[in-house]
PDB file of N, CA and C in Angstrom:
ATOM      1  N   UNK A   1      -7.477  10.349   6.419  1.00  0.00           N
ATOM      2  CA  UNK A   1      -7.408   9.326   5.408  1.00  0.00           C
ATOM      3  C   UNK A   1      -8.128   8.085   5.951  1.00  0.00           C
ATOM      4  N   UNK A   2      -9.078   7.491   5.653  1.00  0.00           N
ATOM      5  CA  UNK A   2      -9.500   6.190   5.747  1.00  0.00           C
ATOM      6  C   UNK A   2      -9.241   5.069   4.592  1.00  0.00           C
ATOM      7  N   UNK A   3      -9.613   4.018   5.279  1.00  0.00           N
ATOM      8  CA  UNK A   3      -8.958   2.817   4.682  1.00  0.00           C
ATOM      9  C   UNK A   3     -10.426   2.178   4.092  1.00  0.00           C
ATOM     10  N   UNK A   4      -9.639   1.863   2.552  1.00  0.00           N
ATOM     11  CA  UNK A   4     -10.803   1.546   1.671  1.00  0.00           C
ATOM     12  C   UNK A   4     -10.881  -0.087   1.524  1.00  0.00           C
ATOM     13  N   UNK A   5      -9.572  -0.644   1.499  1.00  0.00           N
ATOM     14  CA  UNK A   5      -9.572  -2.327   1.755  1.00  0.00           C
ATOM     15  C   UNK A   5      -8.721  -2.785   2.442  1.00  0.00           C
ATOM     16  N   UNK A   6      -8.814  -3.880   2.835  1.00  0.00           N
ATOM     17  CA  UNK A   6      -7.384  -4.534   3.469  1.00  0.00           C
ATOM     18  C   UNK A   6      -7.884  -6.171   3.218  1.00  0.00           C
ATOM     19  N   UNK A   7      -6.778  -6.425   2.667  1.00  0.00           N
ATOM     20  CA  UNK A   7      -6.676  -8.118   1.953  1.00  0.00           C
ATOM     21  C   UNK A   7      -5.490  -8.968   2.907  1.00  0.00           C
ATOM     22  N   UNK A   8      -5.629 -10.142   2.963  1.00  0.00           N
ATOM     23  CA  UNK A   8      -4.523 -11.092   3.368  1.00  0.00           C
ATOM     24  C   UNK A   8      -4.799 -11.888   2.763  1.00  0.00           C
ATOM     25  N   UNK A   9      -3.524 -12.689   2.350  1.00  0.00           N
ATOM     26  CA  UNK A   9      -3.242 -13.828   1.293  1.00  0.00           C
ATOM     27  C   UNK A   9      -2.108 -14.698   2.010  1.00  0.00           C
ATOM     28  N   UNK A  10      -2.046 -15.560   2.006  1.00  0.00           N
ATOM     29  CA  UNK A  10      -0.964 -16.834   2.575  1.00  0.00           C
ATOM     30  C   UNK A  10       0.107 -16.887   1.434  1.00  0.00           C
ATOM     31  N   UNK A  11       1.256 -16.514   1.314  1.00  0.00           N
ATOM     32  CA  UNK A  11       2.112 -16.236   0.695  1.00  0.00           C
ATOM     33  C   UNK A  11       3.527 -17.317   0.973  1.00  0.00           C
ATOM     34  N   UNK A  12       3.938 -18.091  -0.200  1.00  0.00           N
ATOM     35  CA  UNK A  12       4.938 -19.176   0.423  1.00  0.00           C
ATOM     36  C   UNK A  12       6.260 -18.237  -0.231  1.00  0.00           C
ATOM     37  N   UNK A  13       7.496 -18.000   0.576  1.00  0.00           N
ATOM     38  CA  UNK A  13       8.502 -17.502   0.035  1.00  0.00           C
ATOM     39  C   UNK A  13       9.397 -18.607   0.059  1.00  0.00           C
ATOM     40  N   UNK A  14       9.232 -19.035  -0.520  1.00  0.00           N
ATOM     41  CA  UNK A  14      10.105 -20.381  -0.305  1.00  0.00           C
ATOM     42  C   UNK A  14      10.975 -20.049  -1.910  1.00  0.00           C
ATOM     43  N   UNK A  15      12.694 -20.736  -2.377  1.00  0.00           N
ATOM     44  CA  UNK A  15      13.248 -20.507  -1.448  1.00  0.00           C
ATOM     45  C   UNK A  15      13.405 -19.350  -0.427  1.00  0.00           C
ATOM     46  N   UNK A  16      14.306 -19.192   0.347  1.00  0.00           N
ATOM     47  CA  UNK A  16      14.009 -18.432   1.463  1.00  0.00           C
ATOM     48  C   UNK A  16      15.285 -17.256   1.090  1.00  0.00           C
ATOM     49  N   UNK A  17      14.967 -15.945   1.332  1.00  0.00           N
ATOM     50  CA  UNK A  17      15.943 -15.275   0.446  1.00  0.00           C
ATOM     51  C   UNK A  17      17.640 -15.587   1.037  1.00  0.00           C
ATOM     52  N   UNK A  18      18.171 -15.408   0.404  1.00  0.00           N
ATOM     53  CA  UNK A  18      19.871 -15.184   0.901  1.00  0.00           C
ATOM     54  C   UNK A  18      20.388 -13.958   1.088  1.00  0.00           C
ATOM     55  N   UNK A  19      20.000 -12.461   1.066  1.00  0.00           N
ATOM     56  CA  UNK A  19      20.368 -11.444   1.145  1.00  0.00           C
ATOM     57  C   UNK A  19      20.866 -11.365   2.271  1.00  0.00           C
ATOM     58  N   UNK A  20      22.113 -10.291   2.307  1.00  0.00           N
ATOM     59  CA  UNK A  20      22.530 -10.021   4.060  1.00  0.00           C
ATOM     60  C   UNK A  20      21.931  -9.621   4.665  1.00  0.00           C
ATOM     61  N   UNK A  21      21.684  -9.725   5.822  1.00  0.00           N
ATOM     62  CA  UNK A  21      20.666  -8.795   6.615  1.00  0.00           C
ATOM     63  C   UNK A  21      21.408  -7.654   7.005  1.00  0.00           C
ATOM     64  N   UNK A  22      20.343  -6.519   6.987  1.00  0.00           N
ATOM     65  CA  UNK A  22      20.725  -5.166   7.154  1.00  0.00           C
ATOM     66  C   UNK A  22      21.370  -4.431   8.778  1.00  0.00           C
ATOM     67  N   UNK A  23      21.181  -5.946   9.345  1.00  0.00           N
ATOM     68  CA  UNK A  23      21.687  -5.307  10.598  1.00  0.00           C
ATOM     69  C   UNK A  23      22.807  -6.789  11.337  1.00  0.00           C
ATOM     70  N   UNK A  24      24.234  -6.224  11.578  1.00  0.00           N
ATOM     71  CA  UNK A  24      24.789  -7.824  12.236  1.00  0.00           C
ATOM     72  C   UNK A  24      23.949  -8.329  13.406  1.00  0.00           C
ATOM     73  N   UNK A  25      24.724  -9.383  13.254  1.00  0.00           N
ATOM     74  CA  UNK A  25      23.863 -10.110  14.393  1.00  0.00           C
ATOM     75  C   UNK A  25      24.834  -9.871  16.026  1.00  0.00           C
ATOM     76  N   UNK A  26      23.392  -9.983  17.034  1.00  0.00           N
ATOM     77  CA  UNK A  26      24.045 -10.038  18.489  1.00  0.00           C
ATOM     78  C   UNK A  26      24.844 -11.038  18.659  1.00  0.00           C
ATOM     79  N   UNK A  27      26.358 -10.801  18.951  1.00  0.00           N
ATOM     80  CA  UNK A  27      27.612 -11.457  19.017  1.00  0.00           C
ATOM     81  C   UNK A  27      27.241 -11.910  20.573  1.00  0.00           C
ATOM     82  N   UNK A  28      26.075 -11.769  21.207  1.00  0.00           N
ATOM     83  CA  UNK A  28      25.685 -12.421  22.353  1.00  0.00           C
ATOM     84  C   UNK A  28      24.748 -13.396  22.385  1.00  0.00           C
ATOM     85  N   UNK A  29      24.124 -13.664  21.080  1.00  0.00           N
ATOM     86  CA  UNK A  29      23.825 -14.480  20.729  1.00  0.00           C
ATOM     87  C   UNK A  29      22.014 -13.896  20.750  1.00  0.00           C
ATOM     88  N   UNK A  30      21.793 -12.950  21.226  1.00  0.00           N
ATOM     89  CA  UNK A  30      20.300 -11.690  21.391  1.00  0.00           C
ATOM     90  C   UNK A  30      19.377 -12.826  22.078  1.00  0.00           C
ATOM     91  N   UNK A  31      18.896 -11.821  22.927  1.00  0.00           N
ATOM     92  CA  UNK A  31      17.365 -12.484  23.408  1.00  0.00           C
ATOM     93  C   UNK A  31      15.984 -11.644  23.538  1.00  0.00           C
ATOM     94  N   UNK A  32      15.227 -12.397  22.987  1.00  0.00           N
ATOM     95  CA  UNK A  32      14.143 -11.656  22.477  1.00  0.00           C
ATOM     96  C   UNK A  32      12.679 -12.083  23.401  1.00  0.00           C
ATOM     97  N   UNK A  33      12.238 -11.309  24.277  1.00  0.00           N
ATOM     98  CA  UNK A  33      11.397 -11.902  25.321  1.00  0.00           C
ATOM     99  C   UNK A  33       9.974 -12.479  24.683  1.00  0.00           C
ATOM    100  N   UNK A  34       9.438 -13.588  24.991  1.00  0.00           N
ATOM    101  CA  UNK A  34       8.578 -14.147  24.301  1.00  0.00           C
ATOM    102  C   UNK A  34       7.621 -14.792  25.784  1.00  0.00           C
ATOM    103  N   UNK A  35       6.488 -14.626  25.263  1.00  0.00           N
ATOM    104  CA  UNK A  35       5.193 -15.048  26.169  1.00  0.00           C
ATOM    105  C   UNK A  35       5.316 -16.469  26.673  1.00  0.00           C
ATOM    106  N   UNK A  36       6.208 -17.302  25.455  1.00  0.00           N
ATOM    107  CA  UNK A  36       5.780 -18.799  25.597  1.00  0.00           C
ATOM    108  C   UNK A  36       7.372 -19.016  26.312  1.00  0.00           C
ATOM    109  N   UNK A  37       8.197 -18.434  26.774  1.00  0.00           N
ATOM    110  CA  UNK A  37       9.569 -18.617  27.677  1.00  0.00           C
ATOM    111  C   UNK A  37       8.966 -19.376  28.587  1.00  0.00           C
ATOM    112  N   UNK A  38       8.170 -19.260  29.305  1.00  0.00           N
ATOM    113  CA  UNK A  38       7.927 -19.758  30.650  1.00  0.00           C
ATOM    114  C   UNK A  38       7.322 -21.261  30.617  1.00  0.00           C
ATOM    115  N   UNK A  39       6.669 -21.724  29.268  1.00  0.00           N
ATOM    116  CA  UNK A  39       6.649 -22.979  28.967  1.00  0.00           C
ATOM    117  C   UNK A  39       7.643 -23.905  28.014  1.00  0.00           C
ATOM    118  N   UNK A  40       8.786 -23.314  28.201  1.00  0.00           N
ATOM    119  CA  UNK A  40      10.190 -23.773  28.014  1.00  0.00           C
ATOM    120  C   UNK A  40      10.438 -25.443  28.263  1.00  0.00           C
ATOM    121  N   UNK A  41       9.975 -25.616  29.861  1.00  0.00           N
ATOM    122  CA  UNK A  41      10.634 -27.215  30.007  1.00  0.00           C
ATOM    123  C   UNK A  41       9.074 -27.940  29.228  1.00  0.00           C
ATOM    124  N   UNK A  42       8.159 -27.687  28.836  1.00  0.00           N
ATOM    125  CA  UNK A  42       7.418 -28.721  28.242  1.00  0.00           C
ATOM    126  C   UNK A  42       6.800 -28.531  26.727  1.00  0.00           C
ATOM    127  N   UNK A  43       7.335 -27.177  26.470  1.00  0.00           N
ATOM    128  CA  UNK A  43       7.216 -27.373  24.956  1.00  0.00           C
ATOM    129  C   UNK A  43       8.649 -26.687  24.500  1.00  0.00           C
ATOM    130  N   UNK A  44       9.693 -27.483  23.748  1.00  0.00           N
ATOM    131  CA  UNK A  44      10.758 -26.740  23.432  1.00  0.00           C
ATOM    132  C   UNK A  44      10.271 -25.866  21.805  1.00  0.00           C
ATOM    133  N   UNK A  45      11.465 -24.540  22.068  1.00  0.00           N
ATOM    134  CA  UNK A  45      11.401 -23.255  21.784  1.00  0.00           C
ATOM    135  C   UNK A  45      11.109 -24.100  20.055  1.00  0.00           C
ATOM    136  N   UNK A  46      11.568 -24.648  19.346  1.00  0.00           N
ATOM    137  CA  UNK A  46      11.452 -25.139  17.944  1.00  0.00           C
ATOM    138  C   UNK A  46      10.025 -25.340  17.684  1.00  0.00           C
ATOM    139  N   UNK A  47       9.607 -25.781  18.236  1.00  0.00           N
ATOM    140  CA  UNK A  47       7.791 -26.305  18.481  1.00  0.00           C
ATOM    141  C   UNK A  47       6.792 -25.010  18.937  1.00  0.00           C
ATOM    142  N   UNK A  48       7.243 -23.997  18.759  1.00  0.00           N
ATOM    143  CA  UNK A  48       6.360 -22.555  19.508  1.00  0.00           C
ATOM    144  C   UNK A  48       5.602 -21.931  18.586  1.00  0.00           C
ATOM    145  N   UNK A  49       5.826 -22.654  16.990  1.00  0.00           N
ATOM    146  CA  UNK A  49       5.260 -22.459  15.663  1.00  0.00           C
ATOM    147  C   UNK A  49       4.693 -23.260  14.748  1.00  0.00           C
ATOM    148  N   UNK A  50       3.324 -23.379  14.810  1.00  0.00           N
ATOM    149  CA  UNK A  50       3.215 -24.633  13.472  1.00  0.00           C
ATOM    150  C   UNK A  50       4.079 -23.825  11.881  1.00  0.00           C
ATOM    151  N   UNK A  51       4.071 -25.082  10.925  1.00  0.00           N
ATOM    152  CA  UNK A  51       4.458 -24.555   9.762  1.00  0.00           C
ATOM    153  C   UNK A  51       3.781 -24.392   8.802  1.00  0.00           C
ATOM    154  N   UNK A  52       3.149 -23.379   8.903  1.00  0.00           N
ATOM    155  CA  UNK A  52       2.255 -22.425   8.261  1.00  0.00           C
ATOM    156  C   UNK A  52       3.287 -21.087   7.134  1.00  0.00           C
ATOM    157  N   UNK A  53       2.381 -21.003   6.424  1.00  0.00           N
ATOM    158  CA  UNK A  53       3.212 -20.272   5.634  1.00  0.00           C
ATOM    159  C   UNK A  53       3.194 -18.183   5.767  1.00  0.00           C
ATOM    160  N   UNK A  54       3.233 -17.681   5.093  1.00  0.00           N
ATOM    161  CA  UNK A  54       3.743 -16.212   5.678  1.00  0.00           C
ATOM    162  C   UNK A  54       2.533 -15.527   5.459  1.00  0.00           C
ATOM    163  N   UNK A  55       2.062 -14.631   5.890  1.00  0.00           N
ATOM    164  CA  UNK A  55       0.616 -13.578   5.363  1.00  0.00           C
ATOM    165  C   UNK A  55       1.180 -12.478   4.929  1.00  0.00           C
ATOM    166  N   UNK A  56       0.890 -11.932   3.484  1.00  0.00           N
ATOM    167  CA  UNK A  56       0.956 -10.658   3.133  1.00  0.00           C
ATOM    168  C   UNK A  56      -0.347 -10.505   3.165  1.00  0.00           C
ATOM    169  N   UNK A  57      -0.312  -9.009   3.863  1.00  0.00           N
ATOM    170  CA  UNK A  57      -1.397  -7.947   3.868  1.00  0.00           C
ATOM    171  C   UNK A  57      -1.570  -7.022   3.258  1.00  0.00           C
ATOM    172  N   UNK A  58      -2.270  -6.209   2.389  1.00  0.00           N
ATOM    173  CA  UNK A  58      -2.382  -4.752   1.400  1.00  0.00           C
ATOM    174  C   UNK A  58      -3.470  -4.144   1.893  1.00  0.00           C
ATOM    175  N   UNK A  59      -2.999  -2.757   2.467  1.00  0.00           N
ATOM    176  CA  UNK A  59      -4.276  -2.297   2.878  1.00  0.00           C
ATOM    177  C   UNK A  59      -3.843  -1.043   2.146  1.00  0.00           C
ATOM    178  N   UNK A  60      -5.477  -0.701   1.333  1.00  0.00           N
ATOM    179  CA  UNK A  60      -5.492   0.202   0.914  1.00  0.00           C
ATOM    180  C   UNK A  60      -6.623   1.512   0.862  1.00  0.00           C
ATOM    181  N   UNK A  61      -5.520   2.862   1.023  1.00  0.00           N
ATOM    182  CA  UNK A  61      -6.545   3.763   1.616  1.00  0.00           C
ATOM    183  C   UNK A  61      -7.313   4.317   0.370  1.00  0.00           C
ATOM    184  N   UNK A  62      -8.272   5.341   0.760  1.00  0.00           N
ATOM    185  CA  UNK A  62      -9.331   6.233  -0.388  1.00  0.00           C
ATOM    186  C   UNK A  62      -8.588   7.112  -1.097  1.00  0.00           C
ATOM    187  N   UNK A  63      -7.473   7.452  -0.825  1.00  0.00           N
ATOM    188  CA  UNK A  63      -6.694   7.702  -1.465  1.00  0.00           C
ATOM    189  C   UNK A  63      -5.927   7.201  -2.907  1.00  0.00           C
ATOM    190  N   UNK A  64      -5.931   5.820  -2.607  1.00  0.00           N
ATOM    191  CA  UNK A  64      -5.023   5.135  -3.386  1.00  0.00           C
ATOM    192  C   UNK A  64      -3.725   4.451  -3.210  1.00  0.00           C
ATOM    193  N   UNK A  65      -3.287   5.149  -2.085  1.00  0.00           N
ATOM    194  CA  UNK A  65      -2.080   4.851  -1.256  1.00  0.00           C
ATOM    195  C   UNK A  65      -2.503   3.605  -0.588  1.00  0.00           C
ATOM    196  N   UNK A  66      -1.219   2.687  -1.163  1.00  0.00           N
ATOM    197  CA  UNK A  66      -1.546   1.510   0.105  1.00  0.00           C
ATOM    198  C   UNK A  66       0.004   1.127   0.122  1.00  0.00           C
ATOM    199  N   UNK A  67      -0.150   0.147   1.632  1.00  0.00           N
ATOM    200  CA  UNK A  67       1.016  -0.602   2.328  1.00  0.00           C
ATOM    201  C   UNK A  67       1.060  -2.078   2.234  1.00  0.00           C
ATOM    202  N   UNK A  68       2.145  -2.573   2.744  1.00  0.00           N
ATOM    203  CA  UNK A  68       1.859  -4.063   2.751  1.00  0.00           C
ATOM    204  C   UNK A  68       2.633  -4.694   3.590  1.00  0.00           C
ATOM    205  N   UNK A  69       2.421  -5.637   4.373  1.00  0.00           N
ATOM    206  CA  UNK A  69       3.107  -6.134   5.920  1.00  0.00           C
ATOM    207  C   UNK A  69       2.953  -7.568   5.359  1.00  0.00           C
ATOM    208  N   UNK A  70       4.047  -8.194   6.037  1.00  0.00           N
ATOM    209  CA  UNK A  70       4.358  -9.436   5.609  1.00  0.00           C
ATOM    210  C   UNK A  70       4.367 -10.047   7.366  1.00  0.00           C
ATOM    211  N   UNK A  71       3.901 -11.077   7.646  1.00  0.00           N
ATOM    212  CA  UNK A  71       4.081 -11.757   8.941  1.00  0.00           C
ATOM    213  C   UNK A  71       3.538 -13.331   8.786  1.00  0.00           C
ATOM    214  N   UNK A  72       4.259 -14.136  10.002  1.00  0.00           N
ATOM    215  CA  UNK A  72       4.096 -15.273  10.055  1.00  0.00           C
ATOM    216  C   UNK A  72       2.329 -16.188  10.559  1.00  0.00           C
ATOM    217  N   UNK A  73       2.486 -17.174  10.232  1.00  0.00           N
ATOM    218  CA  UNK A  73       1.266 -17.290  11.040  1.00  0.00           C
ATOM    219  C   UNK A  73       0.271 -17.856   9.952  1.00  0.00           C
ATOM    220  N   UNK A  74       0.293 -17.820   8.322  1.00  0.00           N
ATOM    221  CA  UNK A  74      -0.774 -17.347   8.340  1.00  0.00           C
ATOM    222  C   UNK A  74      -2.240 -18.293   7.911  1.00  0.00           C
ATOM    223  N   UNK A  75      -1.989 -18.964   8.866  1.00  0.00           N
ATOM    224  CA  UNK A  75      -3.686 -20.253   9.226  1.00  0.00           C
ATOM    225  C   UNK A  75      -4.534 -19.189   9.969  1.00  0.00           C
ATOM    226  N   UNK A  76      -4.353 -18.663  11.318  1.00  0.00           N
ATOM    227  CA  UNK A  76      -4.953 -18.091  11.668  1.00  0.00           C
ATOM    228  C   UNK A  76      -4.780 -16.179  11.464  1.00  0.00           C
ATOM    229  N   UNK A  77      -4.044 -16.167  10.955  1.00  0.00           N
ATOM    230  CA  UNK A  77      -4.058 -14.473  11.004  1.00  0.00           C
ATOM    231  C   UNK A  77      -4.713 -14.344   9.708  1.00  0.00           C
ATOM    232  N   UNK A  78      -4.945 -14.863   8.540  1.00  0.00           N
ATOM    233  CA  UNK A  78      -5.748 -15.093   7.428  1.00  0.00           C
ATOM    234  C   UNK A  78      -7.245 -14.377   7.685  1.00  0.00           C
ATOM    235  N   UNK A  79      -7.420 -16.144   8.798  1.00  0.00           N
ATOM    236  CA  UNK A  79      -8.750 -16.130   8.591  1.00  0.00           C
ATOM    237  C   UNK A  79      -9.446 -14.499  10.160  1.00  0.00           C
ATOM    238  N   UNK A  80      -8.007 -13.977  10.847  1.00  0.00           N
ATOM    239  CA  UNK A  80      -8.509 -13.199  11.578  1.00  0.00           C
ATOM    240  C   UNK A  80      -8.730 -11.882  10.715  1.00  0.00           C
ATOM    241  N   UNK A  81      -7.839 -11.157   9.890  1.00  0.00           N
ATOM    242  CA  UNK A  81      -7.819  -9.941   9.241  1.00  0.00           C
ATOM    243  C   UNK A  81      -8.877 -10.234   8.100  1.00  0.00           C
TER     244      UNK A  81
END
């Protein structure tokens, strides 16, 4: 199967949904290893994101079949995909 397009669009979901999430949360409070940990004491963890809005992606194959991924970012993941 090859892929016949793939689009990204900057997508605002704002409000932000209220649904439960499908999985509880770590009652340890979870830690999730991140590249930018180690610049902790001079950029705090709140600041590790501009506020940019979300990228949906549709890629679609020769088929007809297509998917769609939603991720943050999207100033530069836009203009990368």
């Amino acid at each position: 199967m090859k892929i016949r397009d793939v689009r990204a669009v900057a997508v605002n979901l704002k409000p932000v949904p209220k649904t439960k999430p499908r999985v509880e949360p770590d009652p340890n409070g979870g830690y999730f290893v991140s590249p930018m940990a180690r610049y902790e004491q001079e950029l705090p963890r709140q600041e590790w994101s501009a506020n940019w809005p979300m990228t949906a992606c549709v890629i679609t194959a020769e088929d007809s079949t297509w998917g769609l991924g939603l991720t943050q970012m999207a100033g530069p993941v836009c203009s990368i995909i």
